[in-house]
Protein backbone atom coordinates (compact mmCIF):
# COMPACT_ATOMS: atom_id res chain seq x y z
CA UNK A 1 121.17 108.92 107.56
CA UNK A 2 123.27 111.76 106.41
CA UNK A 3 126.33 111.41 108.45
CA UNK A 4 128.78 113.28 105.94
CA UNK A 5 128.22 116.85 104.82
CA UNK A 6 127.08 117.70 101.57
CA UNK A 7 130.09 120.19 100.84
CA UNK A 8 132.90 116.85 101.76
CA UNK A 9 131.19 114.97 99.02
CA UNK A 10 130.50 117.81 96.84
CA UNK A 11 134.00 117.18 94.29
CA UNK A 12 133.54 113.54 94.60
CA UNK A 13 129.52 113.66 93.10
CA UNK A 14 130.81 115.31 89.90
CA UNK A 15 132.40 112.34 88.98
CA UNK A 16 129.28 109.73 90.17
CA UNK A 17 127.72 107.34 87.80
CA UNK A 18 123.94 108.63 86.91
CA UNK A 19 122.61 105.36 86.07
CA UNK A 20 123.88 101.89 86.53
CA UNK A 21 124.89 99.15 83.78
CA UNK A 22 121.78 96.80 83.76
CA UNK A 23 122.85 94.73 80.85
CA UNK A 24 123.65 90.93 81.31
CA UNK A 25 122.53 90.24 84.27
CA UNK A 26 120.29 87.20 84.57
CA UNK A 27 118.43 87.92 87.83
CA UNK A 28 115.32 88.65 86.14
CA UNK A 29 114.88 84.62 85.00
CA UNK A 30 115.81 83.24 88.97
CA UNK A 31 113.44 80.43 89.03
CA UNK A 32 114.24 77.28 90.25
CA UNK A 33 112.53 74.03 90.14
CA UNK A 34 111.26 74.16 93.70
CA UNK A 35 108.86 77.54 93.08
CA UNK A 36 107.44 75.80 90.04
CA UNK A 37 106.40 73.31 92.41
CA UNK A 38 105.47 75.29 95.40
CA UNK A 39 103.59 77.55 93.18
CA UNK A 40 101.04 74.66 91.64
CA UNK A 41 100.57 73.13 95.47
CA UNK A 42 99.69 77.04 95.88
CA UNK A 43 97.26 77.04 92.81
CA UNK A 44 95.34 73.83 94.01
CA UNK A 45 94.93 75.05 97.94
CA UNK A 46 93.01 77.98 96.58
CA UNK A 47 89.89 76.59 97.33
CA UNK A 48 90.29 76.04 101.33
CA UNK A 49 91.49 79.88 101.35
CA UNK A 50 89.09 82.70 102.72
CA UNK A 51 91.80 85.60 102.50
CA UNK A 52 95.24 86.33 100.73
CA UNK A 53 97.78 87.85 102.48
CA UNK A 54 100.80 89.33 100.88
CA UNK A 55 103.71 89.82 102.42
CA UNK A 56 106.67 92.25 100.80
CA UNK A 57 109.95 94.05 101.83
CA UNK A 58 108.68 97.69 102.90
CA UNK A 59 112.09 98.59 101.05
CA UNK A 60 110.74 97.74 97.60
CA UNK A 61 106.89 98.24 98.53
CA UNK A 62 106.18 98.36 94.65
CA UNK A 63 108.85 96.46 93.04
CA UNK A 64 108.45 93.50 95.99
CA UNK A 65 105.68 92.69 94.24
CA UNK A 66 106.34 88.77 92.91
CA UNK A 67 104.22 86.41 93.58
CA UNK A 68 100.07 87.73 92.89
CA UNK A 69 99.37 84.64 91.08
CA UNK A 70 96.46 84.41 93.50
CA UNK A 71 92.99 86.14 92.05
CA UNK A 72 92.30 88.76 94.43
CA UNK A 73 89.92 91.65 95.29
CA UNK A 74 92.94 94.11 95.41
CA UNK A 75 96.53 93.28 94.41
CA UNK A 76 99.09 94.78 92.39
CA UNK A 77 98.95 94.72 88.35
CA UNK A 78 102.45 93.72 88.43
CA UNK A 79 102.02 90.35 89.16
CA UNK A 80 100.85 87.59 87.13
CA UNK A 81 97.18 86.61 88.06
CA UNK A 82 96.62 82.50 88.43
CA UNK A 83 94.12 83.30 85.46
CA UNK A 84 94.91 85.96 83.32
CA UNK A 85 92.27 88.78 82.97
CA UNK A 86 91.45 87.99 79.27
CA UNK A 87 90.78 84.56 80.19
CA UNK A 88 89.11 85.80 83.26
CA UNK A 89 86.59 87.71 80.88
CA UNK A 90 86.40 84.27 78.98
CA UNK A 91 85.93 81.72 81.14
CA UNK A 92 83.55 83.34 83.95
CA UNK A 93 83.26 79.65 85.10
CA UNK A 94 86.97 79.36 86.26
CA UNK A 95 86.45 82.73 88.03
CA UNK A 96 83.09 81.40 89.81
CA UNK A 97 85.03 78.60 91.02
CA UNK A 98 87.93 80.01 92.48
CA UNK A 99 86.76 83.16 93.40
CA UNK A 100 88.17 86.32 94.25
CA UNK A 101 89.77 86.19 97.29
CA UNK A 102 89.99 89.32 99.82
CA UNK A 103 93.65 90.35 99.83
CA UNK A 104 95.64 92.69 102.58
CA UNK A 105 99.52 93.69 102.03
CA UNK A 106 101.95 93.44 104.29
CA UNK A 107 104.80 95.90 104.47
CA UNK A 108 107.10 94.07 106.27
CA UNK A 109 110.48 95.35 108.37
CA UNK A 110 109.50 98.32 108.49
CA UNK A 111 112.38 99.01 110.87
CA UNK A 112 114.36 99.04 107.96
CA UNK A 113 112.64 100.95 104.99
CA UNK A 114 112.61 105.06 105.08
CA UNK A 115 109.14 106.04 105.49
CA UNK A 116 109.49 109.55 105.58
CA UNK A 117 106.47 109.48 102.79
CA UNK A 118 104.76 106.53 104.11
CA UNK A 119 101.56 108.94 102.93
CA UNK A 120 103.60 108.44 99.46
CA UNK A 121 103.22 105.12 99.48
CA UNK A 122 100.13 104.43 100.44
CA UNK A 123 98.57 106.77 98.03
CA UNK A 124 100.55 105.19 95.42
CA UNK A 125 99.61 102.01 96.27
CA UNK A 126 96.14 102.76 96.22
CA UNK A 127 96.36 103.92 92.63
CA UNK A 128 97.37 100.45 91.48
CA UNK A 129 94.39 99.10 93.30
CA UNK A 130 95.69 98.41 97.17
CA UNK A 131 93.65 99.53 99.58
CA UNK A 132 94.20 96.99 102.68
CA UNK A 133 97.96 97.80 103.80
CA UNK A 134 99.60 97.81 107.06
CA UNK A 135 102.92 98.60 107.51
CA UNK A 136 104.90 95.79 110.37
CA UNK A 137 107.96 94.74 111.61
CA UNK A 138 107.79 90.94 112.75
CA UNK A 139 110.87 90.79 115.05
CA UNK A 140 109.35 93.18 117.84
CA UNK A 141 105.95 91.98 116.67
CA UNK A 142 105.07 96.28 115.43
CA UNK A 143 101.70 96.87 114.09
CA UNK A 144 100.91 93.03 113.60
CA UNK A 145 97.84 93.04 116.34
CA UNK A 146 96.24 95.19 113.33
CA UNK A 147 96.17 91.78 111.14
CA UNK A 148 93.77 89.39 112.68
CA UNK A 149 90.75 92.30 112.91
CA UNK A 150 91.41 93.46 109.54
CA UNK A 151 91.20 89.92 108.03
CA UNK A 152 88.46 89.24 109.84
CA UNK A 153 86.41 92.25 108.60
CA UNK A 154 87.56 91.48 105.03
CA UNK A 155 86.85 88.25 105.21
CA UNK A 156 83.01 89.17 106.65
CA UNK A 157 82.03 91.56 103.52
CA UNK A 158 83.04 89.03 101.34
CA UNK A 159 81.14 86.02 99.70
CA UNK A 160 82.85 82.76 100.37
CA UNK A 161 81.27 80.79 98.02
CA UNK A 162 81.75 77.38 98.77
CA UNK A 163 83.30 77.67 101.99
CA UNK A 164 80.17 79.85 103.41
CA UNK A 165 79.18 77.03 106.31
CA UNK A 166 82.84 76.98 107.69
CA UNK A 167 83.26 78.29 110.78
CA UNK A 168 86.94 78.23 110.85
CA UNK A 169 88.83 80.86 108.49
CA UNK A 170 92.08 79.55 106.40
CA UNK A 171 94.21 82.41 105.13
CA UNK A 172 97.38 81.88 102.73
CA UNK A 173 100.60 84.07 103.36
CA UNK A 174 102.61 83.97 99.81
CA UNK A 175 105.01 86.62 99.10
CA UNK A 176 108.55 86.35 97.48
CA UNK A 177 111.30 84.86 99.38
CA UNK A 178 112.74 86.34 102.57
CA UNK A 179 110.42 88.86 102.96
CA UNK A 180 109.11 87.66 106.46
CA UNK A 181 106.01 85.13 106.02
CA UNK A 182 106.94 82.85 108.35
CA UNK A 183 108.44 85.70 110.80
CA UNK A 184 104.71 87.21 110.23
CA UNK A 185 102.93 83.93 111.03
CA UNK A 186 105.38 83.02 114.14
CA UNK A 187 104.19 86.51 115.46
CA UNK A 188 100.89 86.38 115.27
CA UNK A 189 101.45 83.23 117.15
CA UNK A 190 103.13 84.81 120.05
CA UNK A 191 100.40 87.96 120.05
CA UNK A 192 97.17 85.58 119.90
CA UNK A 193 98.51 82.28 121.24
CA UNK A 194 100.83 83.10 123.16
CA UNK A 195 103.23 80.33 121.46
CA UNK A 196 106.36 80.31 120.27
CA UNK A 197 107.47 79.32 116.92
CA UNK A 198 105.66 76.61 114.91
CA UNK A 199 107.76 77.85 111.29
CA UNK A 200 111.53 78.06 110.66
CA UNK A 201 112.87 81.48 110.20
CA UNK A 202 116.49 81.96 107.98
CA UNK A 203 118.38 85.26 106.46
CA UNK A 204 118.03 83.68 102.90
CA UNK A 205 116.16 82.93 100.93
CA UNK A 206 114.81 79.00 100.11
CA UNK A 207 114.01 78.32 104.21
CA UNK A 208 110.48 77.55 103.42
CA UNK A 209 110.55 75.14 100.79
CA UNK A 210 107.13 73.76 100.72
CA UNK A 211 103.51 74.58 101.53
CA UNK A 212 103.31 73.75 105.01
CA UNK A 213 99.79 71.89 106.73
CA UNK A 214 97.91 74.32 108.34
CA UNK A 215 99.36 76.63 110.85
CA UNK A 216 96.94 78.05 113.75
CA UNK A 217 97.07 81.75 114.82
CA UNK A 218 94.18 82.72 116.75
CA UNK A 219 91.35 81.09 118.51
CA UNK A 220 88.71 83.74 118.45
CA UNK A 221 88.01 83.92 115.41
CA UNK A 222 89.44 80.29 115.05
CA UNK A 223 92.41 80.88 112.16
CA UNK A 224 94.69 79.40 110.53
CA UNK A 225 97.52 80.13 108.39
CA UNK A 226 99.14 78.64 104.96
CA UNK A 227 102.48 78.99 105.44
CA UNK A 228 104.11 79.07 101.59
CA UNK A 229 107.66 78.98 99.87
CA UNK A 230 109.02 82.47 98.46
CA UNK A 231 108.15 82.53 94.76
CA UNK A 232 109.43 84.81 92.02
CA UNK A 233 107.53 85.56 88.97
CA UNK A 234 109.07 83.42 86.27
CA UNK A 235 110.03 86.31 84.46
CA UNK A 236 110.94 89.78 86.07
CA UNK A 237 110.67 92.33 83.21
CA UNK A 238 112.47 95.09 84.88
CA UNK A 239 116.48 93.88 85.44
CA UNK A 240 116.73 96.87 88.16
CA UNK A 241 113.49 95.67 90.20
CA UNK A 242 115.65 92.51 89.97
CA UNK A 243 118.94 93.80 91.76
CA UNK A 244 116.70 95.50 94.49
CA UNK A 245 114.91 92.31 94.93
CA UNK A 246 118.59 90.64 95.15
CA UNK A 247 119.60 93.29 97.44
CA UNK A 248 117.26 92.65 100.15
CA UNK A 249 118.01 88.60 99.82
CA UNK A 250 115.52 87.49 98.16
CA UNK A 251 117.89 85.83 95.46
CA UNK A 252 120.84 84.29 96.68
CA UNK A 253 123.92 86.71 96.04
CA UNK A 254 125.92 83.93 94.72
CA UNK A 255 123.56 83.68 91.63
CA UNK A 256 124.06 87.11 91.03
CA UNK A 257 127.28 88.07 92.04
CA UNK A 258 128.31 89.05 95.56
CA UNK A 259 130.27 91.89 93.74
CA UNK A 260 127.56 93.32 91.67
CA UNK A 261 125.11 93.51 94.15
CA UNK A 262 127.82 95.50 96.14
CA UNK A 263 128.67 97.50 93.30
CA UNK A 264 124.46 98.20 93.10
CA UNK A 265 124.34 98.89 96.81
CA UNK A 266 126.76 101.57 96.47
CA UNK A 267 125.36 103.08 93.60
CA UNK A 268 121.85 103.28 95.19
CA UNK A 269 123.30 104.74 98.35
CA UNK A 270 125.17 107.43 96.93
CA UNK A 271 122.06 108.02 94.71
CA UNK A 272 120.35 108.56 98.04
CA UNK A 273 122.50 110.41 99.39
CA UNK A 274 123.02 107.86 102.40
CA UNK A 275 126.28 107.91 103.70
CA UNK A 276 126.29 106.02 106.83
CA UNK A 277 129.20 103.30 105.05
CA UNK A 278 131.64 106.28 105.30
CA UNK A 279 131.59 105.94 108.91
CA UNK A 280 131.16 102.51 109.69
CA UNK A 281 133.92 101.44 108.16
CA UNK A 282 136.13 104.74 108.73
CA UNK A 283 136.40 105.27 104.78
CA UNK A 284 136.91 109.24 105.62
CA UNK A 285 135.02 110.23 102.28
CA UNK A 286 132.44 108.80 100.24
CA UNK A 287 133.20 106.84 96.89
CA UNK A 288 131.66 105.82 93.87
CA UNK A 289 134.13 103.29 93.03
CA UNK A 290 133.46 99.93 94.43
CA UNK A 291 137.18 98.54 93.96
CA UNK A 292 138.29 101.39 95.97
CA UNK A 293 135.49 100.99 98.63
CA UNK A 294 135.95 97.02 98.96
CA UNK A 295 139.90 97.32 99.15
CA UNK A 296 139.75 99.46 102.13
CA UNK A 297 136.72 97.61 103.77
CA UNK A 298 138.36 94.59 103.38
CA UNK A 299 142.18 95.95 105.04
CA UNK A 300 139.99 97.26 107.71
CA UNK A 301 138.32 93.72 108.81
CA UNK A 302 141.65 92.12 107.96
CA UNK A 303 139.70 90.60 105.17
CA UNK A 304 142.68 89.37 102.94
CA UNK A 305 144.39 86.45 100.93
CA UNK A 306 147.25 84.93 99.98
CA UNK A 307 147.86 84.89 96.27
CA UNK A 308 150.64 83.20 94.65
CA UNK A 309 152.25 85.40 91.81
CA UNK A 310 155.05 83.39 89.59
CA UNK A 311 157.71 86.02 88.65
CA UNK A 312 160.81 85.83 86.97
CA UNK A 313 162.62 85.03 90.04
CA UNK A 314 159.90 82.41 91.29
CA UNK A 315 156.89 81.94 93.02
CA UNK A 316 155.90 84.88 95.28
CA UNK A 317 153.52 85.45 98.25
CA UNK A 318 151.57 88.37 97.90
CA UNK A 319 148.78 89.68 100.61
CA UNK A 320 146.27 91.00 98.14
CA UNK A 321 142.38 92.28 99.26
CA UNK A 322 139.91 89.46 99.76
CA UNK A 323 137.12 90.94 97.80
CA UNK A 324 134.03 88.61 97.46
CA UNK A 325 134.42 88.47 101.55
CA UNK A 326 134.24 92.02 101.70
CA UNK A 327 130.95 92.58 99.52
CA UNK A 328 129.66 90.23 101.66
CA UNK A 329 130.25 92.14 104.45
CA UNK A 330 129.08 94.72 102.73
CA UNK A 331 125.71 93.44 102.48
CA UNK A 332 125.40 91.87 105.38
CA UNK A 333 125.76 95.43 106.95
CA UNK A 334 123.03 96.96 104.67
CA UNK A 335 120.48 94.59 105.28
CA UNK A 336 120.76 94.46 109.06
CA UNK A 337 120.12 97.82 109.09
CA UNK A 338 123.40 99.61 110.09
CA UNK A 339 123.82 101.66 107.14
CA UNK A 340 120.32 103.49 108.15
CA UNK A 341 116.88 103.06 106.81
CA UNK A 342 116.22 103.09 102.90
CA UNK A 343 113.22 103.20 100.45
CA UNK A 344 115.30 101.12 97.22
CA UNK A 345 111.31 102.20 94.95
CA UNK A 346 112.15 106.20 95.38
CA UNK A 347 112.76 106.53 91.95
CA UNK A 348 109.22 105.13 91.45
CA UNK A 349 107.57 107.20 94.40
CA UNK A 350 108.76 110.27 93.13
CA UNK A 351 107.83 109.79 89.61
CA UNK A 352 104.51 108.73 90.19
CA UNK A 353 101.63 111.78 89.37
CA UNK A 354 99.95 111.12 92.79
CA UNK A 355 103.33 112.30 94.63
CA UNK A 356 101.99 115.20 93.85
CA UNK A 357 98.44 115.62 95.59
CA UNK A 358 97.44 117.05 98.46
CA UNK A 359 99.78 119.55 98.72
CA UNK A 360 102.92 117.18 98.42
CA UNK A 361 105.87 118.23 95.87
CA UNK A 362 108.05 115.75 94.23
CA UNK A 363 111.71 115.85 95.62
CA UNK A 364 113.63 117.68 94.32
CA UNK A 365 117.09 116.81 92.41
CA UNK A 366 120.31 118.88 94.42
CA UNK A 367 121.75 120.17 91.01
């Protein structure tokens, strides 16, 4: 969404910050005592599963990547394995047991990602070893009828070891939080049931808390679904990958900082070149400044505060700019979508050596 010319932002891009300040931010170790839980009731259901699926933001479709603790056919390197692959190579028995389940990803609201280069994506996540993806978007129930056949053809070249006399398929949905697995399961519901919701659905992150009993979702084949709590790797390397994680909710802003996360949203949209906040909130230019930006969203919503200044003469009243409620606002905005579509892994797509097969160019830097 390029609603403002290039030439009326032109003097202010000179002056644009060309990387943001990752340092001290402790995003990257958000792990609270409830995904250390959810995660082991995750680790011992393994052996009632037939199929993994893996739900992330299609926003972040490579840095989304953060739960994978599940051994898989196909999944992304990023994430932690439940058994890591040198102890894989050591203990073939643990392997046997479990075994390795058959995995599809789930790019989820895609309504709000820009998939311009969905070819991109899927190239480059085929590289790292994904080759079962399907793109959805769970609140107008897009693309999900694909889900049910392609699990059940997965499931069907695959050995299921000890489950091989079931008739009855169990498939887990992890993914990190707020990314849509419950949104996914209570549409596959409606589509093959014809049934409303049977899991709670929230903005935030934390709504699913535990891993539910089984969930049904189809009757032919006869299905059901493990409906699990958002979980975080324990330890996200990448501080960045963090703050986009954080910007699509999947940490709770407060832990982070409501203004920093505004501060990172505006940085990544100028970045982008996406200028759709200059007109919804009547700014008249764009900015790189995110004290300037939040001063004059927040006058415009009539987002302000009394402050109490002592002077020399007394105590004095003074309307000042209510800040925190205008990042807020802020985000809010972005992540319902009003801003316009955004891919927050370009950076990553671009720099990637298969964005350049088949014909396709990296994009190009406007100097």
């Amino acid at each position: 969404m390029r609603l403002i010319p290039r030439a009326l932002c032109g003097a202010a891009r000179a002056a644009w910050r060309e990387s943001f300040p990752l340092g001290g931010h402790a995003v990257a170790r958000w792990f609270p005592g409830h995904m250390a839980k959810g995660l082991k009731k995750m680790q011992s259901s393994l052996k009632l599963v037939d199929c993994i699926i893996e739900v992330h933001d299609a926003r972040i479709s490579f840095g989304g990547c953060g739960v994978g603790f599940i051994p898989c056919e196909s999944r992304s390197p990023a994430c932690p394995p439940l058994v890591h692959r040198k102890q894989r190579v050591a203990c073939r028995g643990t392997e046997e047991t479990l075994g390795l389940k058959p995995h599809l990803l789930v790019l989820n609201k895609m309504d709000l990602a820009d998939l311009k280069e969905r070819q991109k994506i899927i190239r480059h996540l085929e590289g790292e070893g994904l080759k079962n993806v399907i793109f959805t978007n769970c609140v107008n129930d897009e693309n999900v009828k694909q889900i049910i056949p392609m699990v059940t053809e997965l499931i069907g070249s695959s050995y299921r070891y000890h489950r091989g006399e079931s008739l009855e398929y169990c498939i887990m949905v992890i993914g990190v939080p707020n990314v849509g697995k419950s949104s996914l399961i209570n549409s596959l519901r409606r589509q093959h049931l014809r049934k409303g919701k049977a899991t709670r659905v929230g903005g935030e992150p934390g709504i699913t808390r535990a891993v539910m009993s089984r969930i049904q979702v189809c009757e032919r084949p006869l299905m059901f679904l493990l409906d699990t709590p958002g979980v975080l790797a324990p330890r996200i390397e990448s501080v960045e990958t963090g703050l986009k994680l954080a910007l699509c909710g999947t940490v709770l802003d407060h832990l982070v900082g409501e203004e920093t996360l505004a501060d990172y949203l505006l940085y990544t949209l100028n970045q982008h070149e996406l200028f759709g906040y200059v007109q919804h909130y009547g700014l008249g230019e764009a900015c790189d400044d995110i004290v300037s930006v939040l001063k004059r969203v927040a006058v415009k919503l009539g987002k302000t505060q009394k402050v109490k200044v002592l002077t020399g003469t007394g105590d004095v009243n003074v309307i000042q700019p209510n800040y925190p409620a205008a990042a807020r606002d802020f985000l809010r905005t972005f992540r319902s979508g009003l801003l316009g579509p955004v891919m927050l892994d370009r950076d990553t797509l671009q720099s990637h050596p298969s964005a350049g097969a088949q014909g396709h160019r990296p994009a190009q830097t406007d100097p």
